[in-house]
C-alpha atoms as a PDB file:
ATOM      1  CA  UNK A   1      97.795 175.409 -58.881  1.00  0.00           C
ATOM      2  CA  UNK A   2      99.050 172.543 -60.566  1.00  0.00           C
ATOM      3  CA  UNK A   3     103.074 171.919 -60.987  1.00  0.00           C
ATOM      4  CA  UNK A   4     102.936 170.943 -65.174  1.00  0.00           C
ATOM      5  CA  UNK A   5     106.401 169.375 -64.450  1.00  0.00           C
ATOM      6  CA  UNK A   6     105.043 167.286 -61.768  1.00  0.00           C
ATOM      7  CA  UNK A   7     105.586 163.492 -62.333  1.00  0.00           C
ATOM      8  CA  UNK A   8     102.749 161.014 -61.556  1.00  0.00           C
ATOM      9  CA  UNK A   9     103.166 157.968 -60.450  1.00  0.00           C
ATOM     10  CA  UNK A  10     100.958 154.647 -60.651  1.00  0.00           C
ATOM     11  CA  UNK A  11     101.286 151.663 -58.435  1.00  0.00           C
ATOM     12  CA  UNK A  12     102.289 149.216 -58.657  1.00  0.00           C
ATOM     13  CA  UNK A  13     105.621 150.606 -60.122  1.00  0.00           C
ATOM     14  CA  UNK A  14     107.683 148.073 -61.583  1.00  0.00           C
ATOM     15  CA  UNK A  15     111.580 148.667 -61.856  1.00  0.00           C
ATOM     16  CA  UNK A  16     111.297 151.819 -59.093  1.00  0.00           C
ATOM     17  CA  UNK A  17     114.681 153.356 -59.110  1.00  0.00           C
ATOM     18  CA  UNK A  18     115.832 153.632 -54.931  1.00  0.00           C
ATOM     19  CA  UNK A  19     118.893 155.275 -54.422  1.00  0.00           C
ATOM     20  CA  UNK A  20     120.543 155.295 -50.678  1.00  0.00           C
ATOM     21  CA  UNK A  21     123.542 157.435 -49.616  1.00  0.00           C
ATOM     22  CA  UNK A  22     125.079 156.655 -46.597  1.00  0.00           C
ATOM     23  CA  UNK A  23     128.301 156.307 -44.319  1.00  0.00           C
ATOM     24  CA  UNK A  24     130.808 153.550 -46.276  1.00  0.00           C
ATOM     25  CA  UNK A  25     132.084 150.851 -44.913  1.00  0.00           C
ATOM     26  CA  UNK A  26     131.785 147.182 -44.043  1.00  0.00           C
ATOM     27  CA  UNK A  27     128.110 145.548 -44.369  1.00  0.00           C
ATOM     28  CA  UNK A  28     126.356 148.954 -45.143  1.00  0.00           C
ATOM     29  CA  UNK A  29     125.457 147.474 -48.622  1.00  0.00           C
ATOM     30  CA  UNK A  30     124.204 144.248 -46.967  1.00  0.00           C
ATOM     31  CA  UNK A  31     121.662 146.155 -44.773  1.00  0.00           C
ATOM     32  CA  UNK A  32     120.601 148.221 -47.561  1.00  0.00           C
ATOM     33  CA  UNK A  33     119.584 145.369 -49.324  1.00  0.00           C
ATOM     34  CA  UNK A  34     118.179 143.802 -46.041  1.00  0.00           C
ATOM     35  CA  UNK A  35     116.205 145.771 -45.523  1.00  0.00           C
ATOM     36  CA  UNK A  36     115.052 146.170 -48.832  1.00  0.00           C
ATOM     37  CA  UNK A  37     114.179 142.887 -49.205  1.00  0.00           C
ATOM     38  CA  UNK A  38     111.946 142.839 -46.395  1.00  0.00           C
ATOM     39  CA  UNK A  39     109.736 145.492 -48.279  1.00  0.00           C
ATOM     40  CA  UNK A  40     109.978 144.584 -51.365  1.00  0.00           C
ATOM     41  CA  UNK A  41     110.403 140.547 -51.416  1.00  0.00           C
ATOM     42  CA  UNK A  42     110.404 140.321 -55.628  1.00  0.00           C
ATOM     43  CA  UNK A  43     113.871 142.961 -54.923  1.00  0.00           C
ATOM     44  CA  UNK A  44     116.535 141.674 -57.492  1.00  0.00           C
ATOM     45  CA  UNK A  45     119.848 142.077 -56.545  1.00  0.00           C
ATOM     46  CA  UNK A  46     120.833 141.751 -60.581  1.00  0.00           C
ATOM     47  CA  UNK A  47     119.828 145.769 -60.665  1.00  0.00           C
ATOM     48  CA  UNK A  48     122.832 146.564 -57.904  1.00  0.00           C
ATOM     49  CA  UNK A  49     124.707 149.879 -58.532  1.00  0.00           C
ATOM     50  CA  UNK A  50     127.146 151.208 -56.297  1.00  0.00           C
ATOM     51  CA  UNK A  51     129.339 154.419 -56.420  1.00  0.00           C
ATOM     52  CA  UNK A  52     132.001 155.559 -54.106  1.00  0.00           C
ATOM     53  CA  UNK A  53     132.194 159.583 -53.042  1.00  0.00           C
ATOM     54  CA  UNK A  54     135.339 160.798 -54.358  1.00  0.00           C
ATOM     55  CA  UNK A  55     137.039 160.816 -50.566  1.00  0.00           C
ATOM     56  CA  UNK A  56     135.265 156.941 -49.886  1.00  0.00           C
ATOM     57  CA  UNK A  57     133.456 158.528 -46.842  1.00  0.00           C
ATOM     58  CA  UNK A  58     130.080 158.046 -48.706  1.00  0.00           C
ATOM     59  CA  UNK A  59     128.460 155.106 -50.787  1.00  0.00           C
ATOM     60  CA  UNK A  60     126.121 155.379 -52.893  1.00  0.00           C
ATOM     61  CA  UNK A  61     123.570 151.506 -53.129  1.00  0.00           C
ATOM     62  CA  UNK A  62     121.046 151.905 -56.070  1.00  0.00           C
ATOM     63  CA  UNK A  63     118.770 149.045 -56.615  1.00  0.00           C
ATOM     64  CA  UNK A  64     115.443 148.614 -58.649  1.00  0.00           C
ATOM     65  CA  UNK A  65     111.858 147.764 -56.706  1.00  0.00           C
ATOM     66  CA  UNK A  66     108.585 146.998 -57.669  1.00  0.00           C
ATOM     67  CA  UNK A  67     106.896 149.947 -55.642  1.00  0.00           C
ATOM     68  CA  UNK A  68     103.660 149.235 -54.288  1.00  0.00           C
ATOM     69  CA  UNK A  69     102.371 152.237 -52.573  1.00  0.00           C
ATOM     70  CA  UNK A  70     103.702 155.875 -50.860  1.00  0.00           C
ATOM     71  CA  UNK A  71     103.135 153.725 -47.879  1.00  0.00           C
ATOM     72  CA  UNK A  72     105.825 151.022 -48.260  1.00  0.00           C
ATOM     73  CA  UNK A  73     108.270 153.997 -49.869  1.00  0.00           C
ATOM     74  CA  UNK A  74     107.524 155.615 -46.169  1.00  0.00           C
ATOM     75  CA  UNK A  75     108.295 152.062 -44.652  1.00  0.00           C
ATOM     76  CA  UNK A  76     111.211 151.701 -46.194  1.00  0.00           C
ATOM     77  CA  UNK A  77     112.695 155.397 -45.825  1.00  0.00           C
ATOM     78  CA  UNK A  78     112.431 155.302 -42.184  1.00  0.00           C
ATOM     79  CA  UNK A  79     113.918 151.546 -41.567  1.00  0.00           C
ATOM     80  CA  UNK A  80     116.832 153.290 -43.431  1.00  0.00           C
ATOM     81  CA  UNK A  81     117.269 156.230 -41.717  1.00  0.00           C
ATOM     82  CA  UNK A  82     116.719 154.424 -38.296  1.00  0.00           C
ATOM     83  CA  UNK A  83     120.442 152.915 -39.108  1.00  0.00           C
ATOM     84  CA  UNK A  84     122.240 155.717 -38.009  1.00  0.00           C
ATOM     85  CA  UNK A  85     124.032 154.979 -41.506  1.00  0.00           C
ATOM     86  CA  UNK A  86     122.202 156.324 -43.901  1.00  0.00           C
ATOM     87  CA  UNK A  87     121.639 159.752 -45.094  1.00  0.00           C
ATOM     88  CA  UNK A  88     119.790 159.910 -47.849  1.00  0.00           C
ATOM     89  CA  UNK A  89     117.038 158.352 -49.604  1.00  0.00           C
ATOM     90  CA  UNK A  90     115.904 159.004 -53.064  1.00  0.00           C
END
């Protein structure tokens, strides 16, 4: 059976939406887009969005990627995680 809401997605994606929620504080933007960069070189930092949980325990990094494969999406999902910082990854 076949999910009709399902979206499909084609690689390369440009303009991939990544969203990463994790612990706030000083330099956790700066590895986000680390570590970022190192799987998705063409990453531009222009596409930055940040948000704040209402008590400033959380932050919120959203940047755009060109997406090359469920592969590098894995890659970079578990480099996050492996921080300790990071909770989330959408």
């Amino acid at each position: 059976m076949t999910d009709a809401n399902a979206v499909t997605i084609e690689f390369p994606c440009e303009r991939y939406p990544i969203k990463v929620i994790g612990d706030a504080g000083e330099g956790f933007v700066e590895l986000v887009i680390e570590i970022l960069g190192r799987h998705a070189p063409d990453l531009d930092a222009g596409t930055l969005v940040l948000r704040d949980s209402r008590n400033g325990r959380y932050q919120t990094v959203q940047l755009l990627i060109t997406a090359t494969g469920i592969e590098q999406l894995q890659d970079i999902n578990s480099e996050l995680r492996a921080t300790g910082r990071v909770h989330m990854v959408l």
